[in-house]
C-alpha atoms as a PDB file:
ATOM      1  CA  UNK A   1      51.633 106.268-100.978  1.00  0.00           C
ATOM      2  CA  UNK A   2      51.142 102.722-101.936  1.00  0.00           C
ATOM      3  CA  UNK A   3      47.666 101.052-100.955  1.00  0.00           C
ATOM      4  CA  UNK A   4      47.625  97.743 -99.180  1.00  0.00           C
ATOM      5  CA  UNK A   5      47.129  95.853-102.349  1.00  0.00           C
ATOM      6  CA  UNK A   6      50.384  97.390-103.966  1.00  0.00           C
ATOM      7  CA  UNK A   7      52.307  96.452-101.394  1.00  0.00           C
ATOM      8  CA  UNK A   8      51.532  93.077-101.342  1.00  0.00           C
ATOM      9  CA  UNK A   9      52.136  92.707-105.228  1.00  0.00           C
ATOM     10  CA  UNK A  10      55.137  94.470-104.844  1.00  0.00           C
ATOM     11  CA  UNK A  11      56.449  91.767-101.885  1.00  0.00           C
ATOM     12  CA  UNK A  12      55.189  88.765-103.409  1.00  0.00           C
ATOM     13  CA  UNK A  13      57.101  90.336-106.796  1.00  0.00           C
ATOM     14  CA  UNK A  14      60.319  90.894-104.776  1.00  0.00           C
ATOM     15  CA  UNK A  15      59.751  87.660-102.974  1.00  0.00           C
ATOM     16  CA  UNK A  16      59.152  85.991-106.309  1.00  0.00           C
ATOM     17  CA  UNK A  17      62.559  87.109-108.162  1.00  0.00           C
ATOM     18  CA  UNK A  18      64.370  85.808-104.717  1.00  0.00           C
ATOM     19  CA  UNK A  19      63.174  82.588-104.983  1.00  0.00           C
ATOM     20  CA  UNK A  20      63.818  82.667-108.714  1.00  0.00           C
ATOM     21  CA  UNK A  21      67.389  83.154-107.948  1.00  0.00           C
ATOM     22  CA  UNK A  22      67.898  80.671-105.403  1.00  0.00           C
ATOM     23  CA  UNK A  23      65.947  78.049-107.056  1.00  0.00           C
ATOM     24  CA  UNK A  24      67.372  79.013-110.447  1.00  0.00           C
ATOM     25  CA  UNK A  25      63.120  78.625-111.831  1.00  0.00           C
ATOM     26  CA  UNK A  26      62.608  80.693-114.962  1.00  0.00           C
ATOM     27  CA  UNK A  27      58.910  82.156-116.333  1.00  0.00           C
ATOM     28  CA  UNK A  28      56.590  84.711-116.601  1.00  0.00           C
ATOM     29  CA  UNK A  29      56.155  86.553-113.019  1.00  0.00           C
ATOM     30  CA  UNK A  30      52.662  86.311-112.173  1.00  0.00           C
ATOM     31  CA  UNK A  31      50.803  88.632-109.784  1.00  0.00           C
ATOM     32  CA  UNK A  32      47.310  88.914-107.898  1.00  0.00           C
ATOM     33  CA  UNK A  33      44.681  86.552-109.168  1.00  0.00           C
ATOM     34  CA  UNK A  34      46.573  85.015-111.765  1.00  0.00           C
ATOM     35  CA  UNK A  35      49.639  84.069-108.896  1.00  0.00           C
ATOM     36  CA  UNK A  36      46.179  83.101-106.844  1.00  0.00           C
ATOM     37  CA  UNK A  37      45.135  80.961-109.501  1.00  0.00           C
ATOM     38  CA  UNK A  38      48.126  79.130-110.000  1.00  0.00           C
ATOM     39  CA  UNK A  39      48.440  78.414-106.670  1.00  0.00           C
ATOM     40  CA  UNK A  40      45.445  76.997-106.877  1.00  0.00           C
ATOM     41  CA  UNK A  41      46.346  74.962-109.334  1.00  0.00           C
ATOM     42  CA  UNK A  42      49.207  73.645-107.792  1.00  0.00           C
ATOM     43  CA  UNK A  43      47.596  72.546-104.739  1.00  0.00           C
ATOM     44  CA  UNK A  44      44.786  70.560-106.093  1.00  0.00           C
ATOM     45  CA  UNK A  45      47.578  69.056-108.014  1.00  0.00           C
ATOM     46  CA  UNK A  46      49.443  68.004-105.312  1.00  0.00           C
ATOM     47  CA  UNK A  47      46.462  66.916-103.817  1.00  0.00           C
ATOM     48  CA  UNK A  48      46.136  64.349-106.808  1.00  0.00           C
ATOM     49  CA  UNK A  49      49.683  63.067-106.929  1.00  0.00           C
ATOM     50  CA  UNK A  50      50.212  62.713-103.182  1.00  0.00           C
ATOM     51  CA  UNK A  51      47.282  63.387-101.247  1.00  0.00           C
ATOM     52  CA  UNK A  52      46.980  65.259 -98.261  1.00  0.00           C
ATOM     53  CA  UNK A  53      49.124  63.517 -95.739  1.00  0.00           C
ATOM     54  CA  UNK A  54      52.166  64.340 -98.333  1.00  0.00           C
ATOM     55  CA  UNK A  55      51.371  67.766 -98.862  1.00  0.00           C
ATOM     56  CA  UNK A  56      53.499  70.545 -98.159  1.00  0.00           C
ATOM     57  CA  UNK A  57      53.614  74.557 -98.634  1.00  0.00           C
ATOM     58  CA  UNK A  58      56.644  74.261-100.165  1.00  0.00           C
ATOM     59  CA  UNK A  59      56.032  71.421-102.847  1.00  0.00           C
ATOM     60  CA  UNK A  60      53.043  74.098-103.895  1.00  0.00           C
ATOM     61  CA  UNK A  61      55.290  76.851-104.296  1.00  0.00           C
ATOM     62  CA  UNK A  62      57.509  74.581-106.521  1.00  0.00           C
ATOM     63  CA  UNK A  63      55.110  73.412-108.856  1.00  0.00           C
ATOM     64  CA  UNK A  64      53.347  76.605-108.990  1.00  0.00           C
ATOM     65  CA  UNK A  65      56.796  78.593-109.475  1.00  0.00           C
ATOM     66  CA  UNK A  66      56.200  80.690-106.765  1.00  0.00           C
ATOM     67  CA  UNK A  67      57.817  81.971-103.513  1.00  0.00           C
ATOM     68  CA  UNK A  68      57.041  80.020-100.008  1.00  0.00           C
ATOM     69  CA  UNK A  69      56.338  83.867 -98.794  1.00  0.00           C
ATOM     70  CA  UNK A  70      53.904  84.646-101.704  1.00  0.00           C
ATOM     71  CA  UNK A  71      51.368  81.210-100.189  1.00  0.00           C
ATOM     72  CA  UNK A  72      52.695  82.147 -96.594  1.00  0.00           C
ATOM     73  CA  UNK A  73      50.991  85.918 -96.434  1.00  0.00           C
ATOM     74  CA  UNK A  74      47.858  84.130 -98.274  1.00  0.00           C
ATOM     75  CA  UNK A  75      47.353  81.808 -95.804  1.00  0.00           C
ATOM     76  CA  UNK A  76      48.615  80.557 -92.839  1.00  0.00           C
ATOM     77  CA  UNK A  77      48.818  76.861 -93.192  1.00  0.00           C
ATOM     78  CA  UNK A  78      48.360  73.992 -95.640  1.00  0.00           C
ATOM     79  CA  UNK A  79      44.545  72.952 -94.264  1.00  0.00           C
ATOM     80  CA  UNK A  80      43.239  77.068 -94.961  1.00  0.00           C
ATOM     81  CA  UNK A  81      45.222  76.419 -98.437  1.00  0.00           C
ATOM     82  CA  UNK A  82      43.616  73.459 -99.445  1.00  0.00           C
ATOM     83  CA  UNK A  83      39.884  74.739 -98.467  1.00  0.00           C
ATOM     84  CA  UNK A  84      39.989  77.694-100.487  1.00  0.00           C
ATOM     85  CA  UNK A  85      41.324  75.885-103.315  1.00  0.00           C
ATOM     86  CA  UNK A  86      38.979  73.014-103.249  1.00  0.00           C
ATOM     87  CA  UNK A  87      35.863  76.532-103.057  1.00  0.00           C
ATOM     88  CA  UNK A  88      37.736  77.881-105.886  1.00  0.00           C
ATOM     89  CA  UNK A  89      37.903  73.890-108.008  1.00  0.00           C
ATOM     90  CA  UNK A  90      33.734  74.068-106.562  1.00  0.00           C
ATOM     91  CA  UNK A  91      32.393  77.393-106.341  1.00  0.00           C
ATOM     92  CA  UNK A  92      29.347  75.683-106.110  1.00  0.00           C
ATOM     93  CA  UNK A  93      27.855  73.439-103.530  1.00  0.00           C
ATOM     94  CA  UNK A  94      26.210  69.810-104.293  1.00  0.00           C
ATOM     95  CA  UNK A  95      22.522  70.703-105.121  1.00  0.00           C
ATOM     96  CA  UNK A  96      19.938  67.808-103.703  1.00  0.00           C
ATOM     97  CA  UNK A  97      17.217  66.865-106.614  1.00  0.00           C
ATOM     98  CA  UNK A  98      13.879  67.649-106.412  1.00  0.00           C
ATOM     99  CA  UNK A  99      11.885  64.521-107.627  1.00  0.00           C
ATOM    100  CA  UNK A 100       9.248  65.396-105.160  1.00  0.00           C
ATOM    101  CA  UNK A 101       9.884  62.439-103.016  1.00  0.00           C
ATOM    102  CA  UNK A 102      11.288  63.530 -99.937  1.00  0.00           C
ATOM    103  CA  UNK A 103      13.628  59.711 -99.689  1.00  0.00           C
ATOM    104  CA  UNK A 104      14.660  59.875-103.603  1.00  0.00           C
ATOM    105  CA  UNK A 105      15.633  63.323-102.790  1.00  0.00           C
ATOM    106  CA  UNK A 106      17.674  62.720 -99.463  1.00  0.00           C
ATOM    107  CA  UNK A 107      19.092  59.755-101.367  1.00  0.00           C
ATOM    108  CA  UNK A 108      20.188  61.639-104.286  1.00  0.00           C
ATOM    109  CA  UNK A 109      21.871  64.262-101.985  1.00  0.00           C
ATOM    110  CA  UNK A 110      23.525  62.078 -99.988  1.00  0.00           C
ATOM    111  CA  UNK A 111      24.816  59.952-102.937  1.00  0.00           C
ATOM    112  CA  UNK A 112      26.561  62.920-104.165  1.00  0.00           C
ATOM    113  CA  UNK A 113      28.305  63.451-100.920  1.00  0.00           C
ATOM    114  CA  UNK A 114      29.432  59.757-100.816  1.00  0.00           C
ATOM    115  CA  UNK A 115      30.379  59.951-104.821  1.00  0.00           C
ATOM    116  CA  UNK A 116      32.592  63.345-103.627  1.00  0.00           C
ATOM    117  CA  UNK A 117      34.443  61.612-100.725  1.00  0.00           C
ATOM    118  CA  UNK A 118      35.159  58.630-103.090  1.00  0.00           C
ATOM    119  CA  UNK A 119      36.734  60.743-105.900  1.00  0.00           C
ATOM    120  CA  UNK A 120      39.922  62.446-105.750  1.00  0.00           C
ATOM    121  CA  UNK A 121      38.444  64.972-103.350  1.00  0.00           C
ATOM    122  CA  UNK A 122      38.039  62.909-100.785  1.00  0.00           C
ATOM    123  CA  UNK A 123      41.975  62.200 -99.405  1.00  0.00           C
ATOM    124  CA  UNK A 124      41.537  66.276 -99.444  1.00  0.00           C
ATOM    125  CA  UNK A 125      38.368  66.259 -97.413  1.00  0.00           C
ATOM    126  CA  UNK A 126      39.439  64.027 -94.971  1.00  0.00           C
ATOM    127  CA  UNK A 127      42.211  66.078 -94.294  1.00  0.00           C
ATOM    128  CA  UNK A 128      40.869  68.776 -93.370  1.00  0.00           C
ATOM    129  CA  UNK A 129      38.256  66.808 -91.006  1.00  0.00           C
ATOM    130  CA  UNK A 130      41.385  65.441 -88.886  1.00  0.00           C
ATOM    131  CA  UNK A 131      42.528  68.826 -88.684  1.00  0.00           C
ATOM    132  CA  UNK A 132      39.652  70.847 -88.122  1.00  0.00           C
ATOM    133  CA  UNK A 133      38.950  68.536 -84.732  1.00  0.00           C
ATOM    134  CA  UNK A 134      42.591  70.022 -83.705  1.00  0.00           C
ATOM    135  CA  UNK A 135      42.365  73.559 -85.002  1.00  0.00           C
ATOM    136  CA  UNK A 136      39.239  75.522 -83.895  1.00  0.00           C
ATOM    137  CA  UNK A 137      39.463  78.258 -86.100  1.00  0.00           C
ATOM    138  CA  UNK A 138      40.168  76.077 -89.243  1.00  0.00           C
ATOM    139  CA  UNK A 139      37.093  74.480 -87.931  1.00  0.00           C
ATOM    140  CA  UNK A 140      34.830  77.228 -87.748  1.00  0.00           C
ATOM    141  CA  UNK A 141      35.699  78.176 -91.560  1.00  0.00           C
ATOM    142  CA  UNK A 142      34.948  74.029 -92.635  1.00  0.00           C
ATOM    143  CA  UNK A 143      31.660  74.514 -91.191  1.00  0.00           C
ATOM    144  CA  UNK A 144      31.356  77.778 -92.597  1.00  0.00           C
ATOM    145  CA  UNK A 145      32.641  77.190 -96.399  1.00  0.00           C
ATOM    146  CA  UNK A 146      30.856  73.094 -96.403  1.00  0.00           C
ATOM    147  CA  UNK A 147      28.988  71.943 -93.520  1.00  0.00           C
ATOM    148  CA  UNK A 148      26.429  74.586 -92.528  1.00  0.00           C
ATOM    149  CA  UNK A 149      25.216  75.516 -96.208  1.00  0.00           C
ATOM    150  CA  UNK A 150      24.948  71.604 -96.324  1.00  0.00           C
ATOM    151  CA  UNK A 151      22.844  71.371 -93.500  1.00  0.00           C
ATOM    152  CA  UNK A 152      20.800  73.767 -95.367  1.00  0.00           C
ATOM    153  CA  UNK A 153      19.784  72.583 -98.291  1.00  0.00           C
ATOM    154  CA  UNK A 154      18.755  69.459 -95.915  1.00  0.00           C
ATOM    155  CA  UNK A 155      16.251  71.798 -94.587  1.00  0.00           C
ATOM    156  CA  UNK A 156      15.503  72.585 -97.771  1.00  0.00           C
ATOM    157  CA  UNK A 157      14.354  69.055 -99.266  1.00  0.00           C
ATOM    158  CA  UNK A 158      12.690  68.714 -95.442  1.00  0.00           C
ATOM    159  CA  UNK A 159      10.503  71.784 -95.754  1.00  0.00           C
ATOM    160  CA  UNK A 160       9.350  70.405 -98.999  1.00  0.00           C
ATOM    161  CA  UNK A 161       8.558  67.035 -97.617  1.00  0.00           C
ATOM    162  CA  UNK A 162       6.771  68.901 -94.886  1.00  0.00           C
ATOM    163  CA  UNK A 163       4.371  70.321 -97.034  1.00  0.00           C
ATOM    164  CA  UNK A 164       3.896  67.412 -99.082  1.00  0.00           C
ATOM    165  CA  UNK A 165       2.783  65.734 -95.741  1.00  0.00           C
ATOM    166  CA  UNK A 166       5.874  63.311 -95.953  1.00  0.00           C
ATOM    167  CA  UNK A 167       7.753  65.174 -92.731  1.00  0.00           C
ATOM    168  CA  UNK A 168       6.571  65.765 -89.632  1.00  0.00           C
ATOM    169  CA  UNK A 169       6.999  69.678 -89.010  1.00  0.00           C
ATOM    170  CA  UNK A 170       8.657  69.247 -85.740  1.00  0.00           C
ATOM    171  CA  UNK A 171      11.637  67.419 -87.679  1.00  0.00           C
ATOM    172  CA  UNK A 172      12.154  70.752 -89.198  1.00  0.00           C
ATOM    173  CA  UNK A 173      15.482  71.010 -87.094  1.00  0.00           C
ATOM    174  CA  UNK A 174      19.017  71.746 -88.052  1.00  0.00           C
ATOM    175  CA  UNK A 175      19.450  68.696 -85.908  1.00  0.00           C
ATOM    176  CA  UNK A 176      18.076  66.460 -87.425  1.00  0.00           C
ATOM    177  CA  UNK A 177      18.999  67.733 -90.614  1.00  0.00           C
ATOM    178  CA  UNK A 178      22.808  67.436 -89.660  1.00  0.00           C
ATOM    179  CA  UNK A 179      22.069  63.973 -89.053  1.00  0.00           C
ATOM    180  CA  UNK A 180      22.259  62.184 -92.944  1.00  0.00           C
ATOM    181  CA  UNK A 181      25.435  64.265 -93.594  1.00  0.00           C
ATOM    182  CA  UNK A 182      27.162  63.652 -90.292  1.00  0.00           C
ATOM    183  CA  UNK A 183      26.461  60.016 -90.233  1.00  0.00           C
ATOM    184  CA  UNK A 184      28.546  60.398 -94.460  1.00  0.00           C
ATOM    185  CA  UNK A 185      30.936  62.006 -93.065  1.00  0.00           C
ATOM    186  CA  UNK A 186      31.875  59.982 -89.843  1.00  0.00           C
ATOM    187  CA  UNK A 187      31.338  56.633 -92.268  1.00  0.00           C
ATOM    188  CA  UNK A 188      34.116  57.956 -94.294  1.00  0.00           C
ATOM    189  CA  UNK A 189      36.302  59.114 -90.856  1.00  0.00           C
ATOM    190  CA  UNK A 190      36.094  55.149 -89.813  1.00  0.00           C
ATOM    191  CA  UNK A 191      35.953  53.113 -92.913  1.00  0.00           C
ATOM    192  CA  UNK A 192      37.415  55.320 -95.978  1.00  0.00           C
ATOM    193  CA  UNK A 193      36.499  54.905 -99.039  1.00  0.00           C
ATOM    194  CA  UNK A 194      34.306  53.584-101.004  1.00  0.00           C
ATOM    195  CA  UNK A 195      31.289  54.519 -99.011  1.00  0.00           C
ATOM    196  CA  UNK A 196      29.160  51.850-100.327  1.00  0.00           C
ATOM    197  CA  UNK A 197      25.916  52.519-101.609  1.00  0.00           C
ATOM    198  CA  UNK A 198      24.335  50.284 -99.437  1.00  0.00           C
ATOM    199  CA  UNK A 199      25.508  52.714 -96.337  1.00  0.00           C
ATOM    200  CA  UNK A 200      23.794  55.249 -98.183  1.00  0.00           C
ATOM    201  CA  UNK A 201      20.604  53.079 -98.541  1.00  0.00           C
ATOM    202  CA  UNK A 202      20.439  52.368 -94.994  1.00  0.00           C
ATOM    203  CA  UNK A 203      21.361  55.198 -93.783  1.00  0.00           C
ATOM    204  CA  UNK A 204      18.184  57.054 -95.222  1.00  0.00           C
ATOM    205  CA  UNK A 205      15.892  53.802 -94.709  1.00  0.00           C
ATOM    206  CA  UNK A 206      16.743  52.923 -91.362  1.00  0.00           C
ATOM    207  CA  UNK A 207      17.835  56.329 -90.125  1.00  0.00           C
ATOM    208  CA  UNK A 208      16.775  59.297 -91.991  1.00  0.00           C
ATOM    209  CA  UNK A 209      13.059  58.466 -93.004  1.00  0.00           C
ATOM    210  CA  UNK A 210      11.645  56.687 -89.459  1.00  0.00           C
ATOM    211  CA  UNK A 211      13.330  60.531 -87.838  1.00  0.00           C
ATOM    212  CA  UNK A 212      11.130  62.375 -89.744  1.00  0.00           C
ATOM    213  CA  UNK A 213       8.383  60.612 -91.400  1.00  0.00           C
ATOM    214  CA  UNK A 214       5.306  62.137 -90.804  1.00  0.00           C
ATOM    215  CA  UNK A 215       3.839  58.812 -90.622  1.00  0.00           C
END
């Protein structure tokens, strides 16, 4: 008998060759990661060319040459499509610096975030914020896949403050430490982009650093 993973190749193969036919595309079939991949591909893409608000299942399937079905038994919608391609375009998450200056080091982080939402990420990213508010298990993987290993490394660059003697222990809080990237994240909601630098600057002058100075 078949496994699970068979039959999957084996439908997205069948489902493949039907949409070949009725869309009269030609090329090499391509199965399991390498259909993933190109998926992939496609999306981010899309993403480029027409941003978020203009993206659709079915323009991915056509510019990755594969079958609606073949993205629709991957993932349910457009939003869960575009967040595991952006993780597979950034396996990695934005590391904060470690100058040993607990402000260069929040500013550096938070810089990054501001320099991601202004790039070609960003139409992406704020996407998937408007529909994570309406979707709560969409939400639940954002904050799982972006937002809660962000608030982490925070609480990372805090902990090293706090033994420098530059944080006040008691600001050791995944609070507070949601607090720099939240306040990004809803100046990008309101305003769009650019995020100016000098949001950036205040935000971690007049914000960040009076919250948990140890001072």
């Amino acid at each position: 008998m078949a496994n699970e993973a068979d039959d999957d190749e084996l439908a997205d193969a069948c489902a493949d060759e039907d949409s070949i036919s009725a869309d009269h595309r030609r090329g090499p079939r391509r199965r399991g990661d390498a259909l993933t991949a190109a998926i992939f591909d496609a999306t981010l893409a899309e993403l480029a060319e027409v941003g978020y608000a203009e993206l659709t299942m079915e323009r991915v399937a056509g510019r990755a040459k594969a079958s609606k079905g073949s993205l629709y038994r991957r993932w349910s919608n457009r939003a869960e499509l575009v967040v595991d391609a952006m993780h597979h375009a950034r396996p990695h998450h934005i590391e904060p610096p470690d100058t040993g200056n607990v402000r260069e080091d929040l500013l550096g982080y938070l810089r990054a975030i501001a320099d991601l939402l202004n790039g070609a990420d960003g139409e992406a990213a704020r996407g998937l914020m408007v529909e994570s508010v309406r979707d709560p298990e969409l939400m639940n993987v954002v904050r799982s896949r972006f937002t809660d290993p962000g608030i982490a490394m925070v609480l990372d660059v805090l902990r090293r403050g706090a033994v420098r003697g530059e944080v006040r222990p008691t600001a050791l809080t995944h609070r507070i430490a949601s607090v720099g990237p939240g306040l990004i994240r809803q100046q990008y909601m309101v305003h769009g982009a650019p995020i100016p630098d000098e949001v950036v600057l205040e935000l971690v002058d007049d914000v960040l650093m009076p919250l948990i100075s140890a001072r």
